[in-house]
Protein backbone atom coordinates (compact mmCIF):
# COMPACT_ATOMS: atom_id res chain seq x y z
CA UNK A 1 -31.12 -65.86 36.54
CA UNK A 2 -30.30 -62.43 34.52
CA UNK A 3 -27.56 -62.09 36.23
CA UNK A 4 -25.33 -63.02 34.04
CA UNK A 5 -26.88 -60.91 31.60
CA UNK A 6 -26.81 -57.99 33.62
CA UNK A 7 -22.70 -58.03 34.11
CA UNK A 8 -22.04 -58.54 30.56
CA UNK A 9 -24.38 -56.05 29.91
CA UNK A 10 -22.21 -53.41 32.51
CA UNK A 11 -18.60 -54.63 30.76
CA UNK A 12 -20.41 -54.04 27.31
CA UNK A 13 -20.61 -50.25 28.77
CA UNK A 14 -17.46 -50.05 30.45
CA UNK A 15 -15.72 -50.86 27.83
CA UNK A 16 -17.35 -48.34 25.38
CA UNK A 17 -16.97 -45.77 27.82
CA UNK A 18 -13.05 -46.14 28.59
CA UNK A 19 -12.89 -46.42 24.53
CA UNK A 20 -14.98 -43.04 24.18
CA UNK A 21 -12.09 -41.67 26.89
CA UNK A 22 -9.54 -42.62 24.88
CA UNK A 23 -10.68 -41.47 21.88
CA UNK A 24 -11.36 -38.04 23.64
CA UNK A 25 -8.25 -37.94 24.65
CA UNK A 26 -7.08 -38.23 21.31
CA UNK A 27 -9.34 -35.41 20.05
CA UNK A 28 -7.54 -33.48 22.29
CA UNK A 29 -4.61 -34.03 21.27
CA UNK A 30 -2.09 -31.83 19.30
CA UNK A 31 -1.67 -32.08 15.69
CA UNK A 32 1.32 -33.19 14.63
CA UNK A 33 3.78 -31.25 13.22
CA UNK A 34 6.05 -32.57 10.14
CA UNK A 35 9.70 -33.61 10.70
CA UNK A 36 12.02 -31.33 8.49
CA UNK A 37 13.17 -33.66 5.43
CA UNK A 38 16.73 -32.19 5.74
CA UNK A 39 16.86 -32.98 9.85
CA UNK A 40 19.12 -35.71 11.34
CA UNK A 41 17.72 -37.79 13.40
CA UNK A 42 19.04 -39.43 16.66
CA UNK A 43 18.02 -41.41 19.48
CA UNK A 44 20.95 -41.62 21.22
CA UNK A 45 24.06 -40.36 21.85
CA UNK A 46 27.54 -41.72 23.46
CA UNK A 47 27.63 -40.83 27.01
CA UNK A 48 31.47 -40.39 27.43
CA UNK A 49 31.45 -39.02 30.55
CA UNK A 50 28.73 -41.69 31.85
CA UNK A 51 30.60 -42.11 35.00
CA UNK A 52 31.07 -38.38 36.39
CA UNK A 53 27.27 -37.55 34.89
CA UNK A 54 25.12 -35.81 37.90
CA UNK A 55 21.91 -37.67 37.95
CA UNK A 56 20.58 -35.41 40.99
CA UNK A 57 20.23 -32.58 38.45
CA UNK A 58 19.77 -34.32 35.08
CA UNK A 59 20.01 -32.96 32.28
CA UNK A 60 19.21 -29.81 32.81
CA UNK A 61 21.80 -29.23 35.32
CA UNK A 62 21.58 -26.49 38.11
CA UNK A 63 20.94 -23.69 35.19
CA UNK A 64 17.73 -24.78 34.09
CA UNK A 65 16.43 -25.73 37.70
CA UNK A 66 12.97 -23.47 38.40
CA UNK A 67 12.51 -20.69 40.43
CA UNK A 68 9.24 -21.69 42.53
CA UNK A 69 9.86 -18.47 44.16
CA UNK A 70 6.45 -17.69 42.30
CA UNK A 71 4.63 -19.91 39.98
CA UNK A 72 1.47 -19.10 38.23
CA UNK A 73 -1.39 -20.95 36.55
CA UNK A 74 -1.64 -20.92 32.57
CA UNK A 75 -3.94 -23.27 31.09
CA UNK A 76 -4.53 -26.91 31.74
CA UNK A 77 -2.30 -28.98 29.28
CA UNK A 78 -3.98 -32.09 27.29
CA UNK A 79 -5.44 -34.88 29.52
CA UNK A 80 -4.05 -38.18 30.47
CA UNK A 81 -4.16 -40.41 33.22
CA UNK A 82 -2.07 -37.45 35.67
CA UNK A 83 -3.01 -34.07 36.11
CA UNK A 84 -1.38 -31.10 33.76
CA UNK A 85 -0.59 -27.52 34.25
CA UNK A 86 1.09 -25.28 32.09
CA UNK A 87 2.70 -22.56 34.61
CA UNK A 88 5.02 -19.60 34.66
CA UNK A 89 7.96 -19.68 37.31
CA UNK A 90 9.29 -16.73 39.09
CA UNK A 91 11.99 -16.05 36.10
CA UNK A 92 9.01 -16.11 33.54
CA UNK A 93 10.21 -19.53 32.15
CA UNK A 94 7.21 -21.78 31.21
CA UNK A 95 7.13 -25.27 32.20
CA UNK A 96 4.38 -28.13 31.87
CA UNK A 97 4.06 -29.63 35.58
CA UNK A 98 2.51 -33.32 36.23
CA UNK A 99 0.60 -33.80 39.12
CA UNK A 100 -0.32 -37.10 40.81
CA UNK A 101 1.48 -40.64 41.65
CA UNK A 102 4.07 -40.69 37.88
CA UNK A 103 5.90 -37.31 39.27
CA UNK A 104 8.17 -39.26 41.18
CA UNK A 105 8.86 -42.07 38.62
CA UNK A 106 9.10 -40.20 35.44
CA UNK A 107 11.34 -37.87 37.38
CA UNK A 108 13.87 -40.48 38.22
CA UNK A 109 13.13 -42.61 34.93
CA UNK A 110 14.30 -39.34 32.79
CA UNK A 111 17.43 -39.36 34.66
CA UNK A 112 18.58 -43.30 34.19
CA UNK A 113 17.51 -42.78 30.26
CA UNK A 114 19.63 -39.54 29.95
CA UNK A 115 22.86 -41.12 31.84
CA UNK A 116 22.37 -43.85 29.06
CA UNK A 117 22.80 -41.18 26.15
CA UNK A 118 19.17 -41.23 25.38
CA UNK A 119 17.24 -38.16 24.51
CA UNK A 120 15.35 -37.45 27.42
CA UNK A 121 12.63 -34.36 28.29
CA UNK A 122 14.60 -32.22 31.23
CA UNK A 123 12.19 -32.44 34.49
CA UNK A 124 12.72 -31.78 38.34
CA UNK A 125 10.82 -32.62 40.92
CA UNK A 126 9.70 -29.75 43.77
CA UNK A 127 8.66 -31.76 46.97
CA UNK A 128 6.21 -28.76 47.49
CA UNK A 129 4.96 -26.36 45.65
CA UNK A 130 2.21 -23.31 45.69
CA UNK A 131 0.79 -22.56 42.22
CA UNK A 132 -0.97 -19.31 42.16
CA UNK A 133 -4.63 -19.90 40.48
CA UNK A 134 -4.80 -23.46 41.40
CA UNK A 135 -3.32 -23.84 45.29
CA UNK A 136 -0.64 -26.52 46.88
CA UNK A 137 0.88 -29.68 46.09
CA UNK A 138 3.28 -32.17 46.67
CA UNK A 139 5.58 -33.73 44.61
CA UNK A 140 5.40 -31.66 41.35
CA UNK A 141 7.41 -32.89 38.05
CA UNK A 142 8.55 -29.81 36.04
CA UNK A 143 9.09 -30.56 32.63
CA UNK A 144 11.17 -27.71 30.58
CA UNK A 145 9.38 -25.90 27.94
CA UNK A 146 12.81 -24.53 27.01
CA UNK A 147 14.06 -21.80 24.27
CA UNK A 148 14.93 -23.47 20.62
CA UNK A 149 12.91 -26.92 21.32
CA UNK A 150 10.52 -27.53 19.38
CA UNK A 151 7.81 -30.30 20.33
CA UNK A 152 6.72 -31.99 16.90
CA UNK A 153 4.10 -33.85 18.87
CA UNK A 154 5.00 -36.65 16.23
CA UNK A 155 4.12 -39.98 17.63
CA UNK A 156 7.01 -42.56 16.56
CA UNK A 157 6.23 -45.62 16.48
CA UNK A 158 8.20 -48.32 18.10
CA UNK A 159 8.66 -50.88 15.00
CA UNK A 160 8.65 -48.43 12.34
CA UNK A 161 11.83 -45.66 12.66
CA UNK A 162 14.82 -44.48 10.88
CA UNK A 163 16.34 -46.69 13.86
CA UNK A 164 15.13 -49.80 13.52
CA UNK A 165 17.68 -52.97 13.70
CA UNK A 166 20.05 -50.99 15.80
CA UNK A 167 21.57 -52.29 19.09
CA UNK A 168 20.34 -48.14 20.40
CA UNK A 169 16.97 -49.19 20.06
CA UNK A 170 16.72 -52.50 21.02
CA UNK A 171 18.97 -51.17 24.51
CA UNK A 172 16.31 -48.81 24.70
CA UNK A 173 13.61 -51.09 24.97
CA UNK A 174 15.55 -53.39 27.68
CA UNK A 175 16.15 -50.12 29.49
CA UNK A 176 12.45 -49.53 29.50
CA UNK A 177 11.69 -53.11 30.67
CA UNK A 178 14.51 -52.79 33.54
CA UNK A 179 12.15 -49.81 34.79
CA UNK A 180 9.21 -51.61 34.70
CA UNK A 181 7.60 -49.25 32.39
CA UNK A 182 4.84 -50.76 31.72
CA UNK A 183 3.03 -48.39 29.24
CA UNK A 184 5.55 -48.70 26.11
CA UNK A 185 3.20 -47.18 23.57
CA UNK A 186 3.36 -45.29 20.59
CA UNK A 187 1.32 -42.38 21.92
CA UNK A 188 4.16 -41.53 24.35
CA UNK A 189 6.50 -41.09 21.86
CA UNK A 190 7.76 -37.64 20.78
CA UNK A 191 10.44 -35.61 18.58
CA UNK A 192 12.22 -32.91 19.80
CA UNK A 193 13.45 -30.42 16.52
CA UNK A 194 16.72 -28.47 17.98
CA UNK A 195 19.62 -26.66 16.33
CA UNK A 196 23.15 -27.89 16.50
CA UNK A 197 25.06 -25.04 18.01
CA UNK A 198 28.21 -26.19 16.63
CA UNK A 199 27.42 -26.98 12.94
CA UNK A 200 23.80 -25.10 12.50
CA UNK A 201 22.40 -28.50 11.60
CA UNK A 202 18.63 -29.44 12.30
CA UNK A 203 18.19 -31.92 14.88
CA UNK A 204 15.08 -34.38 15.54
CA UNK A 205 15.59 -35.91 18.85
CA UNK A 206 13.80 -39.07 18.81
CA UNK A 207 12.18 -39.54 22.72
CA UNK A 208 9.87 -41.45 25.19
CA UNK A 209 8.01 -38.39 26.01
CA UNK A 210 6.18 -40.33 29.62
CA UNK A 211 7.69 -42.25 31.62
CA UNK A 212 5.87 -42.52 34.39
CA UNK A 213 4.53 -45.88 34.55
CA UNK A 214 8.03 -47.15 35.61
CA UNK A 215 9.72 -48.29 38.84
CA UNK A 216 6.03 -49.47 39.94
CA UNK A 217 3.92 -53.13 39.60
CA UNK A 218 3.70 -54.47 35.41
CA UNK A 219 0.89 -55.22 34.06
CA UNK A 220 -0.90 -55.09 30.79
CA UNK A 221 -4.74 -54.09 30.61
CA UNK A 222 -5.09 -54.95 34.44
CA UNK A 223 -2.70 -55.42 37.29
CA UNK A 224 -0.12 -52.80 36.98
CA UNK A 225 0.09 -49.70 39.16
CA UNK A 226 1.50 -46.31 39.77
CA UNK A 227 3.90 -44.97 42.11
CA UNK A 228 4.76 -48.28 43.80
CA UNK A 229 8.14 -48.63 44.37
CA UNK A 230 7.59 -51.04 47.32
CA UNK A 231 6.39 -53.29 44.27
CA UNK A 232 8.97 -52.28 42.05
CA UNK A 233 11.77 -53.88 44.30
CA UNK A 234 9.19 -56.57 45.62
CA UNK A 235 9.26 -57.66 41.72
CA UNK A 236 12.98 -60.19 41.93
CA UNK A 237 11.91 -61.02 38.05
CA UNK A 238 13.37 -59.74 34.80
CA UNK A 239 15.58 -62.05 32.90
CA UNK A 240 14.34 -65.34 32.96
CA UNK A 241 17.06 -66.81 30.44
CA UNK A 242 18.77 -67.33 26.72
CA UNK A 243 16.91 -68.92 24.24
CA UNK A 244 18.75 -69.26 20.57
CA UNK A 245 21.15 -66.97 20.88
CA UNK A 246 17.97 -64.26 22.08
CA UNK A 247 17.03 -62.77 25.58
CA UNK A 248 13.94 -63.60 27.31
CA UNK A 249 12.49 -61.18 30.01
CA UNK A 250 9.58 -61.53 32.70
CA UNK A 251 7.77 -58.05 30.85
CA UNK A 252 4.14 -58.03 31.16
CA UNK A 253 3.31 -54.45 30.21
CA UNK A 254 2.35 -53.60 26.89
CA UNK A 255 3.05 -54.42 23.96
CA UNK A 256 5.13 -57.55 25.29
CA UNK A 257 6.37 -58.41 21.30
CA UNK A 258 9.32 -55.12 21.50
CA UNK A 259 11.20 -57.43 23.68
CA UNK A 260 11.18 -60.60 22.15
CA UNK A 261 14.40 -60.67 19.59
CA UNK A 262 16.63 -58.97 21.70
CA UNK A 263 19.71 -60.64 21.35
CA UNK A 264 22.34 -60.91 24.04
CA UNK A 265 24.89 -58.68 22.42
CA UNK A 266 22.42 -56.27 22.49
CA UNK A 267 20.88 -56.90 25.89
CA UNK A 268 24.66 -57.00 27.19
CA UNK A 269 25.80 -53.51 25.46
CA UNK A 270 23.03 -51.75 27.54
CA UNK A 271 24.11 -52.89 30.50
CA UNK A 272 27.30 -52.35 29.98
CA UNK A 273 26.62 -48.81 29.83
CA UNK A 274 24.75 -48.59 32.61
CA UNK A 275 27.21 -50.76 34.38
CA UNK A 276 29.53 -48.22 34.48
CA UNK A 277 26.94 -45.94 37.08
CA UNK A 278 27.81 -46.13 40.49
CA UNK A 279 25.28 -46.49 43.16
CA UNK A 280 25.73 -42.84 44.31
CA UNK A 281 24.43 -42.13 40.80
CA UNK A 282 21.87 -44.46 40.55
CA UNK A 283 20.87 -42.70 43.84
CA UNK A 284 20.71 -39.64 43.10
CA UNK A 285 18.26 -40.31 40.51
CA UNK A 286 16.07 -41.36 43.21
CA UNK A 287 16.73 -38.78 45.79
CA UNK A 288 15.97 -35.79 42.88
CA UNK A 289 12.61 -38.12 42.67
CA UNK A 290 12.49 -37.11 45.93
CA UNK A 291 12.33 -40.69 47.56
CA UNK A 292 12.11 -41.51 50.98
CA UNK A 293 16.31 -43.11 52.13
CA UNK A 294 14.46 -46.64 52.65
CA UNK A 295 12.87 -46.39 49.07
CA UNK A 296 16.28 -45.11 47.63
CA UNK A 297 18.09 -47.56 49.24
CA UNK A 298 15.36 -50.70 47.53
CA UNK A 299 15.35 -48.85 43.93
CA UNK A 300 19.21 -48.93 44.36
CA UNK A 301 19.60 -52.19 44.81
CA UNK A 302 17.11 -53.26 42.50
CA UNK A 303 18.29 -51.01 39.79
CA UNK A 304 22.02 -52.30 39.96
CA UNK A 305 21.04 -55.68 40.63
CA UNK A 306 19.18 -55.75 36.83
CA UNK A 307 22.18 -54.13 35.15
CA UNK A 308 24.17 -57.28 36.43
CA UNK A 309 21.55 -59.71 35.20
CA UNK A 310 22.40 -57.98 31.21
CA UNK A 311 26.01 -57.58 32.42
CA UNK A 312 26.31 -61.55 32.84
CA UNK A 313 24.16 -63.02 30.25
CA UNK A 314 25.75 -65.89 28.24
């Protein structure tokens, strides 16, 4: 008879407590710093050489790989759902490393954003990796913590930037749905402040600072996963068809309204950038993810078989 009473009374708690995490998590959190008022801001950039860009590397390239010759503990980064190190390779350059079942996706994710000419963090992905203070693991995302960046830790928000109404952004949010990113939130946002070598100019590189909720099962509150790439190419959904001259996807991660006045011109320019990867390339984003050939071979597929869909709307 109480039941009833008695599960309510458990969501009641459940509820409060994930909402205490979160706000936690928040507290934790680094204050942001302001955007210089005479910085130019971009989100993306023309990929000219789109079709001779090495996604095994990134963007990073072989320069910036690290040297895991020796890496040492730091300090514990701010908490999330994955595990956080800041560490010291063996050429004394710093990197934050992400521990758990994103490495893999964010890793490849960064890669398919960057050959786009989106702003993208620089990561790799060591398969193994001893970290002196804190012991071994597997699969490891490096992300750079490179000279002349500066991490605003500003939070951009999807519907309100100096972007808004442009066919970039609305690309960028079908290339987030064609991952499967499910967690398209502000908090994930970023801005990177750089120089312009050329010109001296400020820069404030607008980004999606985690990524690692892609290439896996959607899902809003419930139902989605991590790491899943089985489910990923399991999932044959994404356009579902043209309605008034606008695109509707199968997207059931958060915040489900950034994809619903996507027109097809803008649906169809993304994937005509992306169109021009070839599968090596798409690959290769995988296989620096280190991915397993039968999992390549699936996110391949899937992958080219979603830029086709935006190639051939009508």
């Amino acid at each position: 008879m109480f039941a009833p009473k008695r599960i309510h009374t458990a969501l009641i708690v459940l509820i409060a407590s994930l909402g205490l995490g979160s706000v936690a998590r928040a507290q934790k959190s680094k204050t942001p710093k302001p955007i210089p008022s005479d910085s130019h801001a971009v989100l993306w950039q023309e990929p000219t050489d789109i079709a001779s860009r090495d996604l095994l590397l990134g963007p990073g390239g072989e320069s910036m790989k690290p040297d895991l010759s020796s890496v040492t503990f730091i300090r514990d980064e701010t908490k999330s759902f994955s595990t956080k190190y800041r560490v010291r390779d063996g050429a004394g350059k710093e990197w934050v490393v992400k521990i758990g079942p994103e490495a893999q996706p964010e890793t490849a994710a960064t890669r398919l954003v960057w050959a786009a000419g989106y702003y993208a963090d620089i990561t790799y992905l060591a398969p193994h990796v001893h970290i002196e203070g804190k012991g071994d693991f597997d699969n490891v995302r490096f992300e750079a913590r490179g000279d002349g960046v500066k991490r605003l830790d500003q939070r951009w928000d999807w519907q309100k930037n100096p972007f808004v109404g442009t066919k970039e952004l609305a690309g960028f949010r079908v290339l987030m749905a064609l991952m499967n990113n499910w967690d398209i939130q502000n908090h994930n946002n970023n801005v990177l402040l750089v120089t312009d070598k050329a010109t001296g100019e400020q820069v404030a590189e607008y980004i999606d600072s985690d990524l690692g909720a892609s290439f896996a099962k959607e899902g809003n509150i419930l139902g989605h996963t991590r790491g899943r790439p089985d489910q990923y190419v399991a999932d044959s959904k994404f356009v579902t068809g043209v309605k008034n001259g606008k695109v509707e996807f199968s997207y059931h991660g958060k915040n489900q309204n950034l994809l619903k006045d996507i027109t097809v011109e803008q649906a169809s320019w993304i994937g005509g950038l992306l169109a021009q990867l070839s599968d090596q390339q798409i690959g290769d984003a995988f296989r620096a993810a280190n991915y397993s050939p039968e999992q390549i071979d699936g996110l391949t597929r899937t992958v080219r078989e979603r830029i086709n869909e935006l190639v051939n709307l009508r």
